[in-house]
PDB file of N, CA and C in Angstrom:
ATOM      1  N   UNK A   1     -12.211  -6.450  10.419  1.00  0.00           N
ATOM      2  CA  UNK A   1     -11.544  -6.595   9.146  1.00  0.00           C
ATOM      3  C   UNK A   1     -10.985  -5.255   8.718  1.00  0.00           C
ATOM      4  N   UNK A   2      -9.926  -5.207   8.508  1.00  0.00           N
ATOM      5  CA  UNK A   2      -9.257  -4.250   7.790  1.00  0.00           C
ATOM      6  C   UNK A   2      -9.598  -3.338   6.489  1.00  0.00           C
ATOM      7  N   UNK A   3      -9.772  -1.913   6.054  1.00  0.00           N
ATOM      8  CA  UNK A   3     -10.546  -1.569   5.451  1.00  0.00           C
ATOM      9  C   UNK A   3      -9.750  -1.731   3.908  1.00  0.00           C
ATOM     10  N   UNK A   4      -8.627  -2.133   3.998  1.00  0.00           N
ATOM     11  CA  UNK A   4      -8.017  -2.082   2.569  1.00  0.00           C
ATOM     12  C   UNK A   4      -7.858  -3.926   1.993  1.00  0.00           C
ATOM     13  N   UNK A   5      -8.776  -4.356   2.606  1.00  0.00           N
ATOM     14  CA  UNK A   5      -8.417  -6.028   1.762  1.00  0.00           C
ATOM     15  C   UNK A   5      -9.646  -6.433   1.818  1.00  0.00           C
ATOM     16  N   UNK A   6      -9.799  -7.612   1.090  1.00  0.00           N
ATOM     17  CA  UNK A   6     -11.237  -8.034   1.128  1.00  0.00           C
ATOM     18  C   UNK A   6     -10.981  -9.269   2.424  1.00  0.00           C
ATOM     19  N   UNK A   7     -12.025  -9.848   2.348  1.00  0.00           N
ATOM     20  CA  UNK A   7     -12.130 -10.924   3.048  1.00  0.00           C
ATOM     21  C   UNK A   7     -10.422 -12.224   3.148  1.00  0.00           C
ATOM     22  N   UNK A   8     -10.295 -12.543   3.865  1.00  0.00           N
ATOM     23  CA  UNK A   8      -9.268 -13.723   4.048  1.00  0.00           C
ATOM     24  C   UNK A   8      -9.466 -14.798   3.151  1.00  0.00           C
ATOM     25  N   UNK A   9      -8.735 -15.203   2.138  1.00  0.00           N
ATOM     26  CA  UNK A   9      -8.730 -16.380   1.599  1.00  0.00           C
ATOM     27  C   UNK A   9      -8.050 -17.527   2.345  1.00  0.00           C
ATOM     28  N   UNK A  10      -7.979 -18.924   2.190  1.00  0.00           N
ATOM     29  CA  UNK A  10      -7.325 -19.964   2.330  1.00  0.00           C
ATOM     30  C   UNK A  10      -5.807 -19.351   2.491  1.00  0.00           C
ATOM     31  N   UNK A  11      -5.681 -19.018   1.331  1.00  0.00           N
ATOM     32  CA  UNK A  11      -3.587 -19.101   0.877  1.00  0.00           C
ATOM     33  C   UNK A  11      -3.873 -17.534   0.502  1.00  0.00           C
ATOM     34  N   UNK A  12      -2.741 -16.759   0.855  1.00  0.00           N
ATOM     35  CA  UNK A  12      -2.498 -15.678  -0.096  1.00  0.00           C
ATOM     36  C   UNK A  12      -1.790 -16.508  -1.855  1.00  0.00           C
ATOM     37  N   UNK A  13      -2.040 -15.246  -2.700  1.00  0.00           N
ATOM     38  CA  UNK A  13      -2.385 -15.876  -3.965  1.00  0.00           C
ATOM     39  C   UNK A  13      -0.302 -15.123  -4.332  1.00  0.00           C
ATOM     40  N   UNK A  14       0.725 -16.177  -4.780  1.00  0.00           N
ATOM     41  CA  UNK A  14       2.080 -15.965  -4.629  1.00  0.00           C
ATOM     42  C   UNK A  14       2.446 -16.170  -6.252  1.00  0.00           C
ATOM     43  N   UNK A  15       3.078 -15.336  -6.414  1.00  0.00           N
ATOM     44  CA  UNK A  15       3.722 -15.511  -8.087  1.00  0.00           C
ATOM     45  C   UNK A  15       4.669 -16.291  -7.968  1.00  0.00           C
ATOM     46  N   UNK A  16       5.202 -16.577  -9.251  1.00  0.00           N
ATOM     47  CA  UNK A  16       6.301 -17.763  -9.756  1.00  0.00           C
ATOM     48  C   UNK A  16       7.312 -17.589  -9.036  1.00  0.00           C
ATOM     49  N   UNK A  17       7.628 -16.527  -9.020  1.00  0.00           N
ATOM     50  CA  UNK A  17       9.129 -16.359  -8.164  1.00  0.00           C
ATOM     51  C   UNK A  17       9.182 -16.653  -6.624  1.00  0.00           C
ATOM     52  N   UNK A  18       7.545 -16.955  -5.936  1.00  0.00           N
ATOM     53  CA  UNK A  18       7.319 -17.413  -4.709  1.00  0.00           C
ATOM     54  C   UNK A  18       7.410 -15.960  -3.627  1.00  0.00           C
ATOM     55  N   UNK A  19       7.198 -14.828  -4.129  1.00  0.00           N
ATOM     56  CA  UNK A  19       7.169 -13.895  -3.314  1.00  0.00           C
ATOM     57  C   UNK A  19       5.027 -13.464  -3.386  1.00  0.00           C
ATOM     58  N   UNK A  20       4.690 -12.670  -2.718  1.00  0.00           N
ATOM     59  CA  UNK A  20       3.343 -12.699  -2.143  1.00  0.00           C
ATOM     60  C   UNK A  20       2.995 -11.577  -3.740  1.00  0.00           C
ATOM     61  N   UNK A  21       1.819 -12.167  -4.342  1.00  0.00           N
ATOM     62  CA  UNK A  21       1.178 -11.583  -5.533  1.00  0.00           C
ATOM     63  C   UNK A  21       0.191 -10.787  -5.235  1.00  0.00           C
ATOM     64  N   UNK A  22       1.022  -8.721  -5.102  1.00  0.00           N
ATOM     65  CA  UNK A  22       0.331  -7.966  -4.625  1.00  0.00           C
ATOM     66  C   UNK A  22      -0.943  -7.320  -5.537  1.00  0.00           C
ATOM     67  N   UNK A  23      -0.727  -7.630  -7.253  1.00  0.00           N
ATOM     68  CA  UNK A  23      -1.909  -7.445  -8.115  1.00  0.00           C
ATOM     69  C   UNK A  23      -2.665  -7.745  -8.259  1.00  0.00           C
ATOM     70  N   UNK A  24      -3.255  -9.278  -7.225  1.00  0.00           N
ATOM     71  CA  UNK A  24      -4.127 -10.346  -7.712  1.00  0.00           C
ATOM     72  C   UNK A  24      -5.025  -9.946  -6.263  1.00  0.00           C
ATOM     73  N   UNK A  25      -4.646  -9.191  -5.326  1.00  0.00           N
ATOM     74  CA  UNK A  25      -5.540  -8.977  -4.271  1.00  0.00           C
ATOM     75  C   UNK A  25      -6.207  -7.963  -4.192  1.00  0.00           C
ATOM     76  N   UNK A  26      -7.802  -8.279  -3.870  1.00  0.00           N
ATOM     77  CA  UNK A  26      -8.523  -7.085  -3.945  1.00  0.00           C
ATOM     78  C   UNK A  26      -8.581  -5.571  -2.888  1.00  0.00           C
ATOM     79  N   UNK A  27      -7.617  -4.917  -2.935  1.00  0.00           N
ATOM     80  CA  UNK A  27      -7.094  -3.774  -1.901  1.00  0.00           C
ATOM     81  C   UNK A  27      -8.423  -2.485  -2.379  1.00  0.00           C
ATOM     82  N   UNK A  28      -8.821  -1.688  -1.796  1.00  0.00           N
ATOM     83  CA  UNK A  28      -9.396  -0.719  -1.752  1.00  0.00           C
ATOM     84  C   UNK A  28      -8.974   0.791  -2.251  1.00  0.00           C
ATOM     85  N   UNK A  29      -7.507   0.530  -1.553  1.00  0.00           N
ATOM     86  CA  UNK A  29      -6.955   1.765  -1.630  1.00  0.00           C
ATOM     87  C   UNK A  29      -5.482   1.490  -1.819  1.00  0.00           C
ATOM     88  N   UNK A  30      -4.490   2.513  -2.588  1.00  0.00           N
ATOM     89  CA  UNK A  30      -3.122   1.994  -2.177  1.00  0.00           C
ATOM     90  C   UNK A  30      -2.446   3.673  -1.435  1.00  0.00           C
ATOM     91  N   UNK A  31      -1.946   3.148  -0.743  1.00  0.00           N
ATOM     92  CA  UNK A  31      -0.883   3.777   0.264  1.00  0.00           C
ATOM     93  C   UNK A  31       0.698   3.697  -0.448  1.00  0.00           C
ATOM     94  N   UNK A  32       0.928   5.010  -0.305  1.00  0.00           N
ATOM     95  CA  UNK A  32       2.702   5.013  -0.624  1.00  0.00           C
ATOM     96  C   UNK A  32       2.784   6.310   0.142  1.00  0.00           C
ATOM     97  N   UNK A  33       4.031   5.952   1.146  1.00  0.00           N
ATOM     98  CA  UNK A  33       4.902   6.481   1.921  1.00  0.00           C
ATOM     99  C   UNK A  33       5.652   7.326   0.975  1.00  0.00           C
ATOM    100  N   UNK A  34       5.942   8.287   1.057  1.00  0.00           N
ATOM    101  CA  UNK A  34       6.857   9.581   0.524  1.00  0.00           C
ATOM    102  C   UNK A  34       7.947   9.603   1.694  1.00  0.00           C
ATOM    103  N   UNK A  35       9.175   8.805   1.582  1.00  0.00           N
ATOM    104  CA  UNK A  35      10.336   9.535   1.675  1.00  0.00           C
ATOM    105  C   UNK A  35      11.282   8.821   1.194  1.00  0.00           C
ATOM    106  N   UNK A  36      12.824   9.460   1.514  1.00  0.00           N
ATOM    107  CA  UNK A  36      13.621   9.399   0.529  1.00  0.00           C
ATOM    108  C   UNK A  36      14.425   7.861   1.000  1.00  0.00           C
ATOM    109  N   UNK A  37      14.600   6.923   0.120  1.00  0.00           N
ATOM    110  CA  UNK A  37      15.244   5.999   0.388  1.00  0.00           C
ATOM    111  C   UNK A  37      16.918   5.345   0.354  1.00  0.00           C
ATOM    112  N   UNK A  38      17.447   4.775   1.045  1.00  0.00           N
ATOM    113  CA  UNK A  38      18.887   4.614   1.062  1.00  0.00           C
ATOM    114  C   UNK A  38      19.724   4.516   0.072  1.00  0.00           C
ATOM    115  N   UNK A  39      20.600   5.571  -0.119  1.00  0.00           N
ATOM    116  CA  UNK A  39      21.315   5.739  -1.798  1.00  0.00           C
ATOM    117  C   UNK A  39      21.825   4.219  -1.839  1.00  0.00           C
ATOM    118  N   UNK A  40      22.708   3.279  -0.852  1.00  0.00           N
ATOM    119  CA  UNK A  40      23.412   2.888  -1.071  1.00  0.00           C
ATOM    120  C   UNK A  40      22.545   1.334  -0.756  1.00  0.00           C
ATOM    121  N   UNK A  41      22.683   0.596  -1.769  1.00  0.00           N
ATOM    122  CA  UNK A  41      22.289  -0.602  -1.294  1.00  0.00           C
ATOM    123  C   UNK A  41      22.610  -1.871  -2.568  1.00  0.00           C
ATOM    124  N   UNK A  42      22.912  -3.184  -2.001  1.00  0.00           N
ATOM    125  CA  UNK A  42      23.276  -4.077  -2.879  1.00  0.00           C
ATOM    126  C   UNK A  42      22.412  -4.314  -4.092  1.00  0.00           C
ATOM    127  N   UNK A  43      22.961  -4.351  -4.576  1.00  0.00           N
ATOM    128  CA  UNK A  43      22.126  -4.877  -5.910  1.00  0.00           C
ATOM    129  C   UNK A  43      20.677  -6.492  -6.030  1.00  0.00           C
ATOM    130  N   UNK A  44      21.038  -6.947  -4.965  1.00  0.00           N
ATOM    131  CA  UNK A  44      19.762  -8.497  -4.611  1.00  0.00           C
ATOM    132  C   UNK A  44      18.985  -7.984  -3.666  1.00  0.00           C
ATOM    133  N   UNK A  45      18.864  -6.816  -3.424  1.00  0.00           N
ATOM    134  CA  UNK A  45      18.443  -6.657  -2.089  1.00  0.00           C
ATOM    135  C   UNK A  45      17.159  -5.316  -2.146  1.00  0.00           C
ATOM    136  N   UNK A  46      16.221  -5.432  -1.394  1.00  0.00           N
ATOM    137  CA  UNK A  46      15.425  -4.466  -1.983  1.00  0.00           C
ATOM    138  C   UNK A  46      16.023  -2.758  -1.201  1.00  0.00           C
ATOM    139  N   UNK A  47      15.471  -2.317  -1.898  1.00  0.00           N
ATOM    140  CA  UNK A  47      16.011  -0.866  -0.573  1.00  0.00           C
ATOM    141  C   UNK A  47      14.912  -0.098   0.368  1.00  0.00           C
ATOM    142  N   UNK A  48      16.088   0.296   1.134  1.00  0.00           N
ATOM    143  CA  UNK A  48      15.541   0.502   2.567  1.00  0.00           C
ATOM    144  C   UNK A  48      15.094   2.118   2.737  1.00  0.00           C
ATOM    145  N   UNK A  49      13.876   2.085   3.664  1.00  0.00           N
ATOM    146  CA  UNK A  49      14.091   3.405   4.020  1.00  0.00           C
ATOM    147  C   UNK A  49      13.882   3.774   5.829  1.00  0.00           C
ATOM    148  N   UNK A  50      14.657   4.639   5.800  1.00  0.00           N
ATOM    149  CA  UNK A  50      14.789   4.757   7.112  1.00  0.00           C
ATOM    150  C   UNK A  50      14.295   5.955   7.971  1.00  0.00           C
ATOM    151  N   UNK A  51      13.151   5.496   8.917  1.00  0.00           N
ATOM    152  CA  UNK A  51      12.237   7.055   9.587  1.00  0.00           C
ATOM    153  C   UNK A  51      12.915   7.313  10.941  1.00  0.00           C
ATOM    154  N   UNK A  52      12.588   8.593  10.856  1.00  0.00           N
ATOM    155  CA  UNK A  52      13.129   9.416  12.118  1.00  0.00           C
ATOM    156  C   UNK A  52      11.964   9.786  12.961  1.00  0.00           C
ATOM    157  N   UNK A  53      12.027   9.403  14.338  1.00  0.00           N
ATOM    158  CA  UNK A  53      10.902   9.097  15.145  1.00  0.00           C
ATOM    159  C   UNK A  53      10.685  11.192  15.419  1.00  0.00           C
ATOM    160  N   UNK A  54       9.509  11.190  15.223  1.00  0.00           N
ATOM    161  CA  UNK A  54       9.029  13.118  15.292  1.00  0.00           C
ATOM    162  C   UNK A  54       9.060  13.462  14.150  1.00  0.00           C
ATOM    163  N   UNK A  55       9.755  12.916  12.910  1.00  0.00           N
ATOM    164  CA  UNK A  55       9.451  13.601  11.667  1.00  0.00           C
ATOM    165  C   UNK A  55       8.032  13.038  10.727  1.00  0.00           C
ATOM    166  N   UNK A  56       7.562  14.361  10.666  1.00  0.00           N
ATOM    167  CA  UNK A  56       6.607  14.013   9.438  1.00  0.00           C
ATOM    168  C   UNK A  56       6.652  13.805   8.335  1.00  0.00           C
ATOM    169  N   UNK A  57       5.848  12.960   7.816  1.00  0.00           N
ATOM    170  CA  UNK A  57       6.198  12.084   6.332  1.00  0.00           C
ATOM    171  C   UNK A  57       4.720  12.095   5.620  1.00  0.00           C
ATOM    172  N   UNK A  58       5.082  12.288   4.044  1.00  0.00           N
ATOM    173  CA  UNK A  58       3.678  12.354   3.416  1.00  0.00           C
ATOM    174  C   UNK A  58       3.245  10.667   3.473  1.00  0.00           C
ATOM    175  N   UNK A  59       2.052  10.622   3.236  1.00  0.00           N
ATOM    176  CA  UNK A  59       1.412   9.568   3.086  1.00  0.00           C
ATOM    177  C   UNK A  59       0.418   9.693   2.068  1.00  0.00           C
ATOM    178  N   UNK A  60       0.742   9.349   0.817  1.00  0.00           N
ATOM    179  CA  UNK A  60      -0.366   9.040   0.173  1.00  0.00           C
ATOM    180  C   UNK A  60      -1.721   8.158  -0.181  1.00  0.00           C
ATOM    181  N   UNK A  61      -2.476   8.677  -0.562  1.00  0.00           N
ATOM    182  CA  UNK A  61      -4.152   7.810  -0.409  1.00  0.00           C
ATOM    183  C   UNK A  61      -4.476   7.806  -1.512  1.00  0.00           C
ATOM    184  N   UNK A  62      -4.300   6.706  -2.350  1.00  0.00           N
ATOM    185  CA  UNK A  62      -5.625   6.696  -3.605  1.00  0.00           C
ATOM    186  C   UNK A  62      -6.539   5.695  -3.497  1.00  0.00           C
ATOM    187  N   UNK A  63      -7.394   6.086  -3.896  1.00  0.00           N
ATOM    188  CA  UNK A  63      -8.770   4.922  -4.364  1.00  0.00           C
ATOM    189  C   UNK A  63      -8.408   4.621  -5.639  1.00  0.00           C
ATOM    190  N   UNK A  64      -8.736   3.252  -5.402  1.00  0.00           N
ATOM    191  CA  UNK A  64      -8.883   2.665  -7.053  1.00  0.00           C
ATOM    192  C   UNK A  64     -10.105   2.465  -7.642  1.00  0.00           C
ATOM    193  N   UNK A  65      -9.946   2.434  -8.893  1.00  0.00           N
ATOM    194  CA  UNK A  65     -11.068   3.031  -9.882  1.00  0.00           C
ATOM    195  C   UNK A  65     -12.136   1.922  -9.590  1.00  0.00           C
ATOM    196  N   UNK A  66     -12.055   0.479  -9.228  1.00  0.00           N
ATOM    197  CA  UNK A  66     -13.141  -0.090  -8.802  1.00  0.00           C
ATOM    198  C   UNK A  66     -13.816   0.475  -7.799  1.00  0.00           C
ATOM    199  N   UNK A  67     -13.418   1.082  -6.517  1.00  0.00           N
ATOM    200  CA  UNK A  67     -14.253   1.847  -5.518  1.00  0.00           C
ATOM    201  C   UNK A  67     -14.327   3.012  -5.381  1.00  0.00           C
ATOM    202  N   UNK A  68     -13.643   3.786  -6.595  1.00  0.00           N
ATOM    203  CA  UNK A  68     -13.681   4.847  -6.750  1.00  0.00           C
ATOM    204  C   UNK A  68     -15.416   5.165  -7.290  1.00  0.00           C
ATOM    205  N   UNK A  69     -16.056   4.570  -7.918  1.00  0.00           N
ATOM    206  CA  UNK A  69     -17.686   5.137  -7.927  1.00  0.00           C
ATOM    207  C   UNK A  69     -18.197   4.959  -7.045  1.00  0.00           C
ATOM    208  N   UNK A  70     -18.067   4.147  -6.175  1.00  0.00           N
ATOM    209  CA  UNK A  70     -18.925   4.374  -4.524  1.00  0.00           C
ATOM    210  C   UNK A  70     -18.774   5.776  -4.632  1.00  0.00           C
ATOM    211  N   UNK A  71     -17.635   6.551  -4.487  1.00  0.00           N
ATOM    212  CA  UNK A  71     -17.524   7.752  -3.374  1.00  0.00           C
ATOM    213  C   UNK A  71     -17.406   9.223  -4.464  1.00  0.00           C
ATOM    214  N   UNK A  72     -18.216   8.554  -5.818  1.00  0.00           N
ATOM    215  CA  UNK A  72     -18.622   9.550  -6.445  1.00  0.00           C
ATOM    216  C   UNK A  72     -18.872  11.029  -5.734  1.00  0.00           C
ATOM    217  N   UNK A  73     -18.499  12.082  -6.014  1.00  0.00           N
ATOM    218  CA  UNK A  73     -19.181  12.999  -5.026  1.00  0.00           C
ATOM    219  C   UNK A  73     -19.601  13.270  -4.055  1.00  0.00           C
ATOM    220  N   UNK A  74     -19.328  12.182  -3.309  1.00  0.00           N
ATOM    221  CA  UNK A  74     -19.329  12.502  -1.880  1.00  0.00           C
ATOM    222  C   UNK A  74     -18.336  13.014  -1.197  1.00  0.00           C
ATOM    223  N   UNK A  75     -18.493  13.342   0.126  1.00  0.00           N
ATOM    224  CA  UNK A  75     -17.148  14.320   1.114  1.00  0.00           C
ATOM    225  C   UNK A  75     -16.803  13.152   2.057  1.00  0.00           C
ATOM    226  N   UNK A  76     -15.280  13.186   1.691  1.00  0.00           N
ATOM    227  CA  UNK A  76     -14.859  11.689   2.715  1.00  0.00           C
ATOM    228  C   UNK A  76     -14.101  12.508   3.707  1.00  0.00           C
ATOM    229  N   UNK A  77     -14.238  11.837   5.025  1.00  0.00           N
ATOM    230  CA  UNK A  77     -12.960  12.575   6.401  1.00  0.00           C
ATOM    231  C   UNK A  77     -11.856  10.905   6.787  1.00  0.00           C
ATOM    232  N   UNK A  78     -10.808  11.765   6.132  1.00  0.00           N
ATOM    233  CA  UNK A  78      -9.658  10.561   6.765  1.00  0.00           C
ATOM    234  C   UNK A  78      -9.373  10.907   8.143  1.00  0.00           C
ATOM    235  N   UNK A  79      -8.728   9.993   9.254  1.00  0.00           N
ATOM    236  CA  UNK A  79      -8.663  10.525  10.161  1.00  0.00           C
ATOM    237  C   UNK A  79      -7.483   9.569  10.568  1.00  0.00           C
ATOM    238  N   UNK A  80      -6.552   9.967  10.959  1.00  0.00           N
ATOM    239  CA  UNK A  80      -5.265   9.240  11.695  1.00  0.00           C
ATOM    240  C   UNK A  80      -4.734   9.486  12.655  1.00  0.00           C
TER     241      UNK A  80
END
């Protein structure tokens, strides 16, 4: 099992508009990619970003405040 979701439900849980309801799932941690995304893009359409294979890119890590007291004071090692 994957360390950022809980267990598998039946159905993922989908908002009104029928796209996948990313607030209602219990994630651990959230991840956001740091880089810069495509100036130019249609207006219906989400925007893109585009990686260059050898370049390094930040990756951010937060804990959220529900599992954030597990790791009260303790020393965590990420490793990728």
């Amino acid at each position: 099992m994957a360390c950022g979701m809980s267990p598998p439900t039946q159905s993922l849980p989908m908002s009104s508009a029928g796209s996948l309801d990313v607030n209602s799932l219990s994630y651990r941690f959230r991840y956001i990619l740091k880089a810069a995304t495509s100036p130019t893009r249609r207006l219906e359409e989400d925007s893109l970003t585009y990686l260059n294979q050898g370049q390094a890119y930040l990756l951010e890590m937060m804990c959220l405040p529900l599992e954030a007291a597990k790791f009260e004071g303790k020393h965590l090692k990420v490793r990728t």
